[in-house]
C-alpha atoms as a PDB file:
ATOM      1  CA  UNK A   1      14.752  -4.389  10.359  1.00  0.00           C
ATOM      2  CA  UNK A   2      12.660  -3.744   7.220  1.00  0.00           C
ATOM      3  CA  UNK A   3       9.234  -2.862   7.445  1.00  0.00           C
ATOM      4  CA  UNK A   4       6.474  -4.815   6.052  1.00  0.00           C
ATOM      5  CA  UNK A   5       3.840  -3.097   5.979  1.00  0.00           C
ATOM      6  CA  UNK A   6       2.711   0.081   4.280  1.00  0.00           C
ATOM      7  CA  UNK A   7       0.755   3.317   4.248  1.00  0.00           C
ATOM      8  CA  UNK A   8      -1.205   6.121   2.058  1.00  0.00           C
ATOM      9  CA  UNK A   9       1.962   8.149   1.799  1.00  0.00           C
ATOM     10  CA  UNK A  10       4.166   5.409   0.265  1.00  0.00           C
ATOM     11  CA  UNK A  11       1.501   4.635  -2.165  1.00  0.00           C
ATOM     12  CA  UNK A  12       1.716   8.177  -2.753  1.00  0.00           C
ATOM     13  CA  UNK A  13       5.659   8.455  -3.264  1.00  0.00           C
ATOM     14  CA  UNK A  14       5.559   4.726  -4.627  1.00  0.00           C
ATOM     15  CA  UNK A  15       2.335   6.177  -7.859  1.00  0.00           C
ATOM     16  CA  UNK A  16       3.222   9.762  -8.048  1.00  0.00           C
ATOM     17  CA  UNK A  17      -0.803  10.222  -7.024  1.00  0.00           C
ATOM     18  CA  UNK A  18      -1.894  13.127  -4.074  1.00  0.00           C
ATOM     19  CA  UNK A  19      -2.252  11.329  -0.691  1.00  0.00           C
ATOM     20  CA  UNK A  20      -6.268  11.548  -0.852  1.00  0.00           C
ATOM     21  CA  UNK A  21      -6.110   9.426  -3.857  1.00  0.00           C
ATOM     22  CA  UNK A  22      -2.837   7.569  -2.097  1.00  0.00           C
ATOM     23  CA  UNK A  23      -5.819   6.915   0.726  1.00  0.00           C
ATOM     24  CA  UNK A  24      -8.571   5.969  -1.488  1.00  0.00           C
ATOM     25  CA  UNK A  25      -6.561   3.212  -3.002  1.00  0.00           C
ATOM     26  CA  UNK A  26      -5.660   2.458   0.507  1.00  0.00           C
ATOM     27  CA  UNK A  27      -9.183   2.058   1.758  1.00  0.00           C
ATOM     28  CA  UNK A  28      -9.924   0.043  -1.523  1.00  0.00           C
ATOM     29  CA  UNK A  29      -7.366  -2.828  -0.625  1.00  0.00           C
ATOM     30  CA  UNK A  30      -8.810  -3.046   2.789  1.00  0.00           C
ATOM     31  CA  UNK A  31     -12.334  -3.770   1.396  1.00  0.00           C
ATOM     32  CA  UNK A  32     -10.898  -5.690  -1.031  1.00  0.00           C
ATOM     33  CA  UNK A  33      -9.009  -8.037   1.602  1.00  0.00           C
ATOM     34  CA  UNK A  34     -11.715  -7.535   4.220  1.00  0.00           C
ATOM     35  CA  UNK A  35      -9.838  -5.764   6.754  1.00  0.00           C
ATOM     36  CA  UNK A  36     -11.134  -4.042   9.999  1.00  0.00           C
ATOM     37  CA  UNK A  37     -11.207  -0.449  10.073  1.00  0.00           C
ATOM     38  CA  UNK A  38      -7.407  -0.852  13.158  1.00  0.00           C
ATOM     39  CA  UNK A  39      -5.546  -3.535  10.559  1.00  0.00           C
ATOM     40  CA  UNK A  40      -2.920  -2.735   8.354  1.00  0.00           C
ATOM     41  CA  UNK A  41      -1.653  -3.608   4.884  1.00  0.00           C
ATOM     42  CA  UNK A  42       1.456  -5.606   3.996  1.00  0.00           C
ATOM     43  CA  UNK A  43       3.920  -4.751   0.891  1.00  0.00           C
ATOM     44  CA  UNK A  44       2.524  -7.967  -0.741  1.00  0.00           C
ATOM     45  CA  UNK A  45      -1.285  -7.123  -0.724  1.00  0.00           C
ATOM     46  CA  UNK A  46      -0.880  -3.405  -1.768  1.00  0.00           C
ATOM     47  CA  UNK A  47       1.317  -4.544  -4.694  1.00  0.00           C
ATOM     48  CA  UNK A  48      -0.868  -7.141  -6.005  1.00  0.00           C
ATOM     49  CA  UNK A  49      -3.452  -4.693  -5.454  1.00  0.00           C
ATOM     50  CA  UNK A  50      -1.080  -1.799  -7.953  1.00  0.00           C
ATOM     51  CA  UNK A  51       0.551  -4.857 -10.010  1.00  0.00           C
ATOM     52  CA  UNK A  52       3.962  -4.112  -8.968  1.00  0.00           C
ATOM     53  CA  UNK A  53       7.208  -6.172  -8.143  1.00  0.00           C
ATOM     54  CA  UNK A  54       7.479  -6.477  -4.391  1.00  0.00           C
ATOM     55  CA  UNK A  55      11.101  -6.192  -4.138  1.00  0.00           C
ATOM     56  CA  UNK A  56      11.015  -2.789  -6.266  1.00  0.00           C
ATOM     57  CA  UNK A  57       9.193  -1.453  -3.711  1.00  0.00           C
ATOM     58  CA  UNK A  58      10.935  -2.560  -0.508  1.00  0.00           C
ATOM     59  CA  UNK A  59      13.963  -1.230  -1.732  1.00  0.00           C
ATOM     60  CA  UNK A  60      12.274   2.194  -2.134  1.00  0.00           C
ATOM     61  CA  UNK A  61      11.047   2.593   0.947  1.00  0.00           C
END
């Protein structure tokens, strides 16, 4: 089963950035897609968010 969605330490991994900047980013595409504070973010929206290939990324994870 893949996963689908993702969190501040595979934005980390995925953009070579620290995790607090992994979680600022993190926190940005909530407010961006208007997401409650218990919600989560897919593959898709964080990667639209970074401007990255989708695929690339679920096969590094």
């Amino acid at each position: 089963m893949k996963r689908i969605c993702i969190y501040p330490k595979d934005i980390s991994r995925i953009t070579g950035k620290s995790y607090r900047q992994s979680l600022r980013i993190y926190n940005n595409i909530k407010k961006i897609q208007n997401k409650q504070s218990h919600q989560l973010i897919s593959i898709e929206e964080a990667c639209q968010y970074l401007g990255l290939d989708a695929e690339l990324i679920r096969e590094n994870l």
